[in-house]
C-alpha atoms as a PDB file:
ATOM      1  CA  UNK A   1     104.271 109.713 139.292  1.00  0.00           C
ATOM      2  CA  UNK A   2     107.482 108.585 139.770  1.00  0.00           C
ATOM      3  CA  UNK A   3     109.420 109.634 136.661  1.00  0.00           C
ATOM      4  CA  UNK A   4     113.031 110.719 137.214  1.00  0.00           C
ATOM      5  CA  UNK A   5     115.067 113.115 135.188  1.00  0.00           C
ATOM      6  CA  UNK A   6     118.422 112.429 133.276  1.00  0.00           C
ATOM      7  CA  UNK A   7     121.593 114.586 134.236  1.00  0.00           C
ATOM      8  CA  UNK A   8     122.070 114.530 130.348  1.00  0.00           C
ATOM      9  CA  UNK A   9     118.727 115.365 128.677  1.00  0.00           C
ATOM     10  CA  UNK A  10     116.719 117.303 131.579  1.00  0.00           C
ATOM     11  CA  UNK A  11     113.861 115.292 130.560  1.00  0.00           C
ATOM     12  CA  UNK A  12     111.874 112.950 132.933  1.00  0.00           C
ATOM     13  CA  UNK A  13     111.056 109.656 132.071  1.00  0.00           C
ATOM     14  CA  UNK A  14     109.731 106.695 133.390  1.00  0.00           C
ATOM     15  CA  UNK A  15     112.751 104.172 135.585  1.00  0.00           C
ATOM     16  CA  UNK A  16     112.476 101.489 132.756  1.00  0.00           C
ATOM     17  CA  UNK A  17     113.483 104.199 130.441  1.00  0.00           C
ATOM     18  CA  UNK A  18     116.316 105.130 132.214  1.00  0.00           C
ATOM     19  CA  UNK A  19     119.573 103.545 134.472  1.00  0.00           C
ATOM     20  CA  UNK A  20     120.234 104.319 137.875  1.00  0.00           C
ATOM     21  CA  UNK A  21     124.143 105.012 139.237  1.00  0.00           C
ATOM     22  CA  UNK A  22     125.440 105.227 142.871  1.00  0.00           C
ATOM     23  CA  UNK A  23     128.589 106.085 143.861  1.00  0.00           C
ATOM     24  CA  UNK A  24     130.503 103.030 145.679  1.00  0.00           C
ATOM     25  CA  UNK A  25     132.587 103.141 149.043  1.00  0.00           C
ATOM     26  CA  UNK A  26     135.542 104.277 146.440  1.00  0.00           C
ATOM     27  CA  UNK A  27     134.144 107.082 145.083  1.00  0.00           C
ATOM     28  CA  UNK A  28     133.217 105.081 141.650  1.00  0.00           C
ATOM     29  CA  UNK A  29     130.635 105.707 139.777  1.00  0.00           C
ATOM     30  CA  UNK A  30     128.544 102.359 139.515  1.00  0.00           C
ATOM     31  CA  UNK A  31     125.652 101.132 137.584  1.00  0.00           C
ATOM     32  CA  UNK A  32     122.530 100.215 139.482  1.00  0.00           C
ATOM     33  CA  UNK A  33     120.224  98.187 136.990  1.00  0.00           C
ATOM     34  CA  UNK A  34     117.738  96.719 139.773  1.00  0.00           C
ATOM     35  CA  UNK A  35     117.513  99.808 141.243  1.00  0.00           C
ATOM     36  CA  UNK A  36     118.133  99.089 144.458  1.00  0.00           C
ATOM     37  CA  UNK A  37     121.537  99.914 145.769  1.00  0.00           C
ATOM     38  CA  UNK A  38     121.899 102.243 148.867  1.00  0.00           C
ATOM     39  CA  UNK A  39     123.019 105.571 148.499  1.00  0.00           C
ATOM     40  CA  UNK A  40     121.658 108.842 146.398  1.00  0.00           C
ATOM     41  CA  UNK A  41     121.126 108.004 142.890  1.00  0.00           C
ATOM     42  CA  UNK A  42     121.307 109.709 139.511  1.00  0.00           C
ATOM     43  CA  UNK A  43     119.102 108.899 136.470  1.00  0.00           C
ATOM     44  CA  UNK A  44     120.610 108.514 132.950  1.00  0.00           C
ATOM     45  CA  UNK A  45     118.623 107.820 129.522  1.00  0.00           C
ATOM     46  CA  UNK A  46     119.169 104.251 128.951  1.00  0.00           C
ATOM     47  CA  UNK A  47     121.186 103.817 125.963  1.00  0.00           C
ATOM     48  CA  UNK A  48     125.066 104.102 125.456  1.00  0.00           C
ATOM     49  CA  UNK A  49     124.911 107.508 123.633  1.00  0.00           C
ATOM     50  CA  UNK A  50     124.232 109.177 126.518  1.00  0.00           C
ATOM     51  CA  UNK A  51     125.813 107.493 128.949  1.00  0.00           C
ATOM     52  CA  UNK A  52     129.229 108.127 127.270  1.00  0.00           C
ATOM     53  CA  UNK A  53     128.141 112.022 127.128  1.00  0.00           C
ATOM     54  CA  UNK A  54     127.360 112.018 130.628  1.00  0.00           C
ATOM     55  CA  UNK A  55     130.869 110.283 131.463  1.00  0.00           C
ATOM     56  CA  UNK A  56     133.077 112.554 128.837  1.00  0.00           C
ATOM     57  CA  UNK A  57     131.116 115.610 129.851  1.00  0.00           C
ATOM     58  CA  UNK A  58     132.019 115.051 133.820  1.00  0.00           C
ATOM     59  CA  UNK A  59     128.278 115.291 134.538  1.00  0.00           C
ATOM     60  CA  UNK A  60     128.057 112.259 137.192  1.00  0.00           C
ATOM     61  CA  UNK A  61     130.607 115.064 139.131  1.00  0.00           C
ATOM     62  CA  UNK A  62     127.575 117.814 139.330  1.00  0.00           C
ATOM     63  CA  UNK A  63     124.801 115.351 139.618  1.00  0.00           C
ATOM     64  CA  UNK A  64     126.622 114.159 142.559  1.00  0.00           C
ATOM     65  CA  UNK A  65     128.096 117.277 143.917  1.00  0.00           C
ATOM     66  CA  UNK A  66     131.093 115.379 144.739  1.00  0.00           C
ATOM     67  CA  UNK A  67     134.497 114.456 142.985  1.00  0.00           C
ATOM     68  CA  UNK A  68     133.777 110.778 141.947  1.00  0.00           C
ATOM     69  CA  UNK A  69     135.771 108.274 139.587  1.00  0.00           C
ATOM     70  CA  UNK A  70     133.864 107.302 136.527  1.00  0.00           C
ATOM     71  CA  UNK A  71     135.469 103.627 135.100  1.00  0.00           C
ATOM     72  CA  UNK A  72     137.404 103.970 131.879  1.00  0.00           C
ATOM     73  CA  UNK A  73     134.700 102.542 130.065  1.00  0.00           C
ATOM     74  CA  UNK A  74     131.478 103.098 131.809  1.00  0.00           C
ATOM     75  CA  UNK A  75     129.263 102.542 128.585  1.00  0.00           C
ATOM     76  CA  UNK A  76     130.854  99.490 127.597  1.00  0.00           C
ATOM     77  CA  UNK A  77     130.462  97.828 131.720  1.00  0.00           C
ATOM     78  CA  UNK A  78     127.031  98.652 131.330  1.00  0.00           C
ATOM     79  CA  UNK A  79     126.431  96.660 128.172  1.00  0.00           C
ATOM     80  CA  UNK A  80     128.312  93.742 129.923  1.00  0.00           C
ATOM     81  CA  UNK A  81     126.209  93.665 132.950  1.00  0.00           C
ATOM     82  CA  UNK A  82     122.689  93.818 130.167  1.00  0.00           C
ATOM     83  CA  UNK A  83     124.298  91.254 127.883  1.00  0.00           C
ATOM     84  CA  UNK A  84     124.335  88.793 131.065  1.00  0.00           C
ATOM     85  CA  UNK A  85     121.027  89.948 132.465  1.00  0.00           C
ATOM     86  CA  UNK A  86     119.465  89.284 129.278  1.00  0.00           C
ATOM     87  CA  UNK A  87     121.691  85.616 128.682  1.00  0.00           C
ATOM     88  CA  UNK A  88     120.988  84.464 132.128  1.00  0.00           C
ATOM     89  CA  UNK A  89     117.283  85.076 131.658  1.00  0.00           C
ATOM     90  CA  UNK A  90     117.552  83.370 128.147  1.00  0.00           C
ATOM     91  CA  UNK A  91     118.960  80.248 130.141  1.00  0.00           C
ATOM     92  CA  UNK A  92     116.250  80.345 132.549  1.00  0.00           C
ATOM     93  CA  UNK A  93     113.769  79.968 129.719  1.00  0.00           C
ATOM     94  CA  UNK A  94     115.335  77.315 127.840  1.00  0.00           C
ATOM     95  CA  UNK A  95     115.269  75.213 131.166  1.00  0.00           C
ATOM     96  CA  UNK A  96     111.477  76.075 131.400  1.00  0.00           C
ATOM     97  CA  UNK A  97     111.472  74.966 127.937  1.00  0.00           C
ATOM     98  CA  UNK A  98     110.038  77.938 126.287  1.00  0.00           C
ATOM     99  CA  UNK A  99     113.369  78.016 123.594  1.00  0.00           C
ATOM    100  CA  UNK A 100     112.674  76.497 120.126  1.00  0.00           C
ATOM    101  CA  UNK A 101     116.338  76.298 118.675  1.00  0.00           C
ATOM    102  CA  UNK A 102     116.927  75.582 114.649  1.00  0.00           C
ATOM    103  CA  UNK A 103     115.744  77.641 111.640  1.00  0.00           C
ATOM    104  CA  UNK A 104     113.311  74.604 111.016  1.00  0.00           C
ATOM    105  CA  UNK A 105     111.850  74.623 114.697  1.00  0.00           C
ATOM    106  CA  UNK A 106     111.882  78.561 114.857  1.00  0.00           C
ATOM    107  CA  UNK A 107     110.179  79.100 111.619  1.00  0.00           C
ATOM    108  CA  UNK A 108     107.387  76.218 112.949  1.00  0.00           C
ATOM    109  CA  UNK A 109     107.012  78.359 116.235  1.00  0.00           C
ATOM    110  CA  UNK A 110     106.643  81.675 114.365  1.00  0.00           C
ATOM    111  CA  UNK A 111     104.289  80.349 111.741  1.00  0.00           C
ATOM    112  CA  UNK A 112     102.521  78.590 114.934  1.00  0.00           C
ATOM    113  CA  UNK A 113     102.073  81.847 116.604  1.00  0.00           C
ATOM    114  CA  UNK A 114     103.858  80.603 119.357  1.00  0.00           C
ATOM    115  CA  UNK A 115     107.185  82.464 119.473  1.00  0.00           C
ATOM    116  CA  UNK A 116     107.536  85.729 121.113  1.00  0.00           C
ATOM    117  CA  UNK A 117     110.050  86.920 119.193  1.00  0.00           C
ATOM    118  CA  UNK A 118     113.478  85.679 117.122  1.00  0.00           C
ATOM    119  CA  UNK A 119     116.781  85.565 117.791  1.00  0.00           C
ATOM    120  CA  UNK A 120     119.796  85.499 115.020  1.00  0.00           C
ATOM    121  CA  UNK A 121     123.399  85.016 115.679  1.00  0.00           C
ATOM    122  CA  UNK A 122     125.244  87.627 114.816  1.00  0.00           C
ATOM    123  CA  UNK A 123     126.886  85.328 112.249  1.00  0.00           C
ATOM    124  CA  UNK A 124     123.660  84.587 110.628  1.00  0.00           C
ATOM    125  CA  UNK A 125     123.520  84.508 106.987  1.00  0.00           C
ATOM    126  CA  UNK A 126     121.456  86.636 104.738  1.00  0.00           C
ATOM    127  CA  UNK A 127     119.577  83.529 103.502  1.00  0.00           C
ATOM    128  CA  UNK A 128     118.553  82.033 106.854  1.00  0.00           C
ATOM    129  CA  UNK A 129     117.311  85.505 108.015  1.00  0.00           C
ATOM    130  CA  UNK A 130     115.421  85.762 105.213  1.00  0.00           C
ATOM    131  CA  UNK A 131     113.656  82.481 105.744  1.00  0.00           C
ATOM    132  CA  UNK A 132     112.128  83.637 108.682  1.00  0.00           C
ATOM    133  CA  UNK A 133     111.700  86.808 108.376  1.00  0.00           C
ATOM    134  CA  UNK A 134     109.273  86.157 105.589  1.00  0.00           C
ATOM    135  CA  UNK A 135     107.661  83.535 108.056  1.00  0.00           C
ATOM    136  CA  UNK A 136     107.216  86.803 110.067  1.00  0.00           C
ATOM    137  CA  UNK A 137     105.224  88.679 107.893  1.00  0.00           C
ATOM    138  CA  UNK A 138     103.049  85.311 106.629  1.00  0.00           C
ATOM    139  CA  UNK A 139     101.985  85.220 110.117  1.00  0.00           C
ATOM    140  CA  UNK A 140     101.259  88.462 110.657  1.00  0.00           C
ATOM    141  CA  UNK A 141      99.429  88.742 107.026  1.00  0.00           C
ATOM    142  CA  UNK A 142      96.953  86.005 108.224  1.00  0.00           C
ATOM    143  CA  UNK A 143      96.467  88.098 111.426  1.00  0.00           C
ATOM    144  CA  UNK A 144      98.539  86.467 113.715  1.00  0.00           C
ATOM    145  CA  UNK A 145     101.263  88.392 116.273  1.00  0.00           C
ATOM    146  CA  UNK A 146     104.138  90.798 115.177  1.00  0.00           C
ATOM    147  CA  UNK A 147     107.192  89.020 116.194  1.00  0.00           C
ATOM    148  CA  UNK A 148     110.254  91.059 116.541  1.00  0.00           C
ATOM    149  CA  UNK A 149     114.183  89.714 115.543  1.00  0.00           C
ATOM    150  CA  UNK A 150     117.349  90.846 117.313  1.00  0.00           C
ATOM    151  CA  UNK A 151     120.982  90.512 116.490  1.00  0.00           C
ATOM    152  CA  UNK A 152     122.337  91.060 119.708  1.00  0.00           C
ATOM    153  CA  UNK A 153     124.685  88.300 120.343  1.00  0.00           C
ATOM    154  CA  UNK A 154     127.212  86.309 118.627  1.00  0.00           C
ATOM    155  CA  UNK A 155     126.617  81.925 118.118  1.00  0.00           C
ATOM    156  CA  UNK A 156     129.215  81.507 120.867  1.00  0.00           C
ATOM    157  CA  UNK A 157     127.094  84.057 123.477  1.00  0.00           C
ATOM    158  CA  UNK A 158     123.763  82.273 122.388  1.00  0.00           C
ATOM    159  CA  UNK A 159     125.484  78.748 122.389  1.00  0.00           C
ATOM    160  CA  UNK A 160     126.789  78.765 125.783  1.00  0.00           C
ATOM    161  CA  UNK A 161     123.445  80.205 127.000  1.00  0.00           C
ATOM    162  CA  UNK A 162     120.935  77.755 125.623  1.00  0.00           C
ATOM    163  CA  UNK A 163     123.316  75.007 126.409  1.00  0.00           C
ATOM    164  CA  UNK A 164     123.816  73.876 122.757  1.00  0.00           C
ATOM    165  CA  UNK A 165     126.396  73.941 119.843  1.00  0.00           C
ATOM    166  CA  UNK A 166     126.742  76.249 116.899  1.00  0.00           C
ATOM    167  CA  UNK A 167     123.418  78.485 117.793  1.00  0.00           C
ATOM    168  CA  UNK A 168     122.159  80.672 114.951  1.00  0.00           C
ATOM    169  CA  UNK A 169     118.172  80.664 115.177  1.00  0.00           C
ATOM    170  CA  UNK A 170     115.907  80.699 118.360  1.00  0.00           C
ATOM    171  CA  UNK A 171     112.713  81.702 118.805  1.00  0.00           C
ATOM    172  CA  UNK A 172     111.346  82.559 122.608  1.00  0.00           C
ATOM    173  CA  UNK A 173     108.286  81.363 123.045  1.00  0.00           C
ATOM    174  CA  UNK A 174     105.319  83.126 124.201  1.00  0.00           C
ATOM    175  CA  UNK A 175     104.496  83.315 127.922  1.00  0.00           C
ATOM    176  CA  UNK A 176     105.978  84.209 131.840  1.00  0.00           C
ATOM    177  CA  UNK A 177     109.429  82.737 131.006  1.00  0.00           C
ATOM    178  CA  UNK A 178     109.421  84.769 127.225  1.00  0.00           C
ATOM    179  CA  UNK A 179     108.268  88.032 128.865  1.00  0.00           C
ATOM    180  CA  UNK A 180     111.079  87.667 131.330  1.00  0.00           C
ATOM    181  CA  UNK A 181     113.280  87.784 128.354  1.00  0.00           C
ATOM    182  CA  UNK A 182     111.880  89.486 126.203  1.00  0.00           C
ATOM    183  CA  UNK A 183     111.552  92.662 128.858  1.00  0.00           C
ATOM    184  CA  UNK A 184     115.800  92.118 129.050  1.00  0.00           C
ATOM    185  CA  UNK A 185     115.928  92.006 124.860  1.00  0.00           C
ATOM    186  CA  UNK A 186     114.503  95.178 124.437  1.00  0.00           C
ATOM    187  CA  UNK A 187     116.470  97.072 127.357  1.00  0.00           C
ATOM    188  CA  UNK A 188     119.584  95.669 125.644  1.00  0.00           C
ATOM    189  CA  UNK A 189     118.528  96.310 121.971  1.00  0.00           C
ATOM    190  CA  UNK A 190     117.490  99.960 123.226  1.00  0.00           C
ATOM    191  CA  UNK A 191     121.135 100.526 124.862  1.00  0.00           C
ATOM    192  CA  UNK A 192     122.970  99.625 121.664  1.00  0.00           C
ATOM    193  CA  UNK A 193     120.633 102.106 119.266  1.00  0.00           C
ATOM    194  CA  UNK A 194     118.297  99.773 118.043  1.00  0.00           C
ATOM    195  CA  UNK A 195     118.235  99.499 114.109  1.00  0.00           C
ATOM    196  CA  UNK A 196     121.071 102.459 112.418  1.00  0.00           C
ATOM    197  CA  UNK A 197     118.211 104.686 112.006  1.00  0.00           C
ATOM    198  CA  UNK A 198     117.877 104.621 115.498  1.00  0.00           C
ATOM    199  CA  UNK A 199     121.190 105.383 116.428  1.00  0.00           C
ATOM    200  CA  UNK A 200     121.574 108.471 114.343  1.00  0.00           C
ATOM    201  CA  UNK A 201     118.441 109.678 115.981  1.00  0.00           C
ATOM    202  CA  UNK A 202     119.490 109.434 119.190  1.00  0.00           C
ATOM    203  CA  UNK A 203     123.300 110.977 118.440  1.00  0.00           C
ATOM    204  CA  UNK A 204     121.028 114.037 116.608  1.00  0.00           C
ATOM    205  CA  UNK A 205     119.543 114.193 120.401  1.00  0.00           C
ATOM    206  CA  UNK A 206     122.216 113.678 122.241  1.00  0.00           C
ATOM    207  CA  UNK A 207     124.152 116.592 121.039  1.00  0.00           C
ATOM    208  CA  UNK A 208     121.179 118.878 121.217  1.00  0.00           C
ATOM    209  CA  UNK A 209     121.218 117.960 124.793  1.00  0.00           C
ATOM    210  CA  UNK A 210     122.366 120.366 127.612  1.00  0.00           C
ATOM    211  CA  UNK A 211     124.019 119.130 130.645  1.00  0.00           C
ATOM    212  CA  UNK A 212     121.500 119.100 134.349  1.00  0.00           C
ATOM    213  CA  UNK A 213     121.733 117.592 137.128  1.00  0.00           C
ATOM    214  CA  UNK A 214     119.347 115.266 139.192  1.00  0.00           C
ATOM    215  CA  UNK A 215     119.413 113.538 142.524  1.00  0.00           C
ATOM    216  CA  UNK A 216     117.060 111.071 143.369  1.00  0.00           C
END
């Protein structure tokens, strides 16, 4: 019922699936993630592919029907502002104390059934990813949850965010706090591409795309 249709694609989706922009007092183009700046809006699919089409192919200019200045590197500001969206939340949850930090305490919560899903540091090794991973499917074998693993930050990013030192395994437990974060996880995941499989999907659809425009 309320679906909104990208400039890029011409397809309507639902507002999680896509991100809203605005254009500022200064004619910028600027990213509205909570949806709820003033000002006419257009809708873009929600991963970087197409927002770097939209910004290379001028189309922000016809959805707005206006000349407009689109930042240098629109794609990569958007990534910023979901990398701290999805950190800050992470913080919030280790203060509610729904974070289980360690390869020993994360493989306990996954083998539990308690953890939502897994983080790794991007600096993770093959042999601690392994470890839990294959606590993953165990639990899942037995008919417990499918818990899902991103590699979206580095131990410095997750470090600084859970308040501790050298970060390389947490595990978000299950509940309000882990939804929160978990809803921010996948909207970030989703912007980078997801697994390589994903991304080369989504560059096969982005070039198929033709160029629309949509106000909201």
């Amino acid at each position: 019922m309320n679906d909104r249709t990208c400039i890029v694609t011409r397809k309507q989706a639902e507002p999680d699936d896509l991100i809203r922009f605005v254009v500022g007092p200064d004619s910028a183009v600027v990213p509205d993630l909570k949806r709820n700046l003033p000002g006419r809006g257009c809708w873009v699919s929600a991963d970087r592919l197409h927002i770097d089409k939209a910004a290379a192919k001028n189309l922000f200019a016809r959805a707005f029907k206006a000349q407009v200045v689109v930042p240098p590197d629109l794609g990569g500001m958007v990534d910023g502002l979901l990398s701290r969206s999805a950190l800050g939340m992470l913080g919030l949850a280790r203060k509610a104390g729904a974070i289980a930090l360690g390869a020993t305490k994360v493989e306990s919560a996954v083998r539990g059934g308690l953890a939502l899903f897994v983080l790794h540091a991007t600096e993770a090794s093959d042999d601690g990813v392994r470890k839990i991973s294959q606590a993953r499917r165990a639990t899942v074998h037995i008919g417990g949850p499918s818990i899902l693993a991103y590699k979206l930050f580095s131990e410095a990013e997750l470090s600084l965010a859970l308040g501790g030192t050298n970060v390389i395994h947490a595990a978000v437990l299950a509940g309000d706090a882990g939804k929160a974060v978990q809803k921010r996880m996948v909207a970030l995941d989703r912007y980078r591409g997801g697994t390589p499989d994903d991304l080369a999907m989504l560059a096969a659809v982005a070039d198929e795309d033709e160029a629309a425009e949509d106000m909201e």
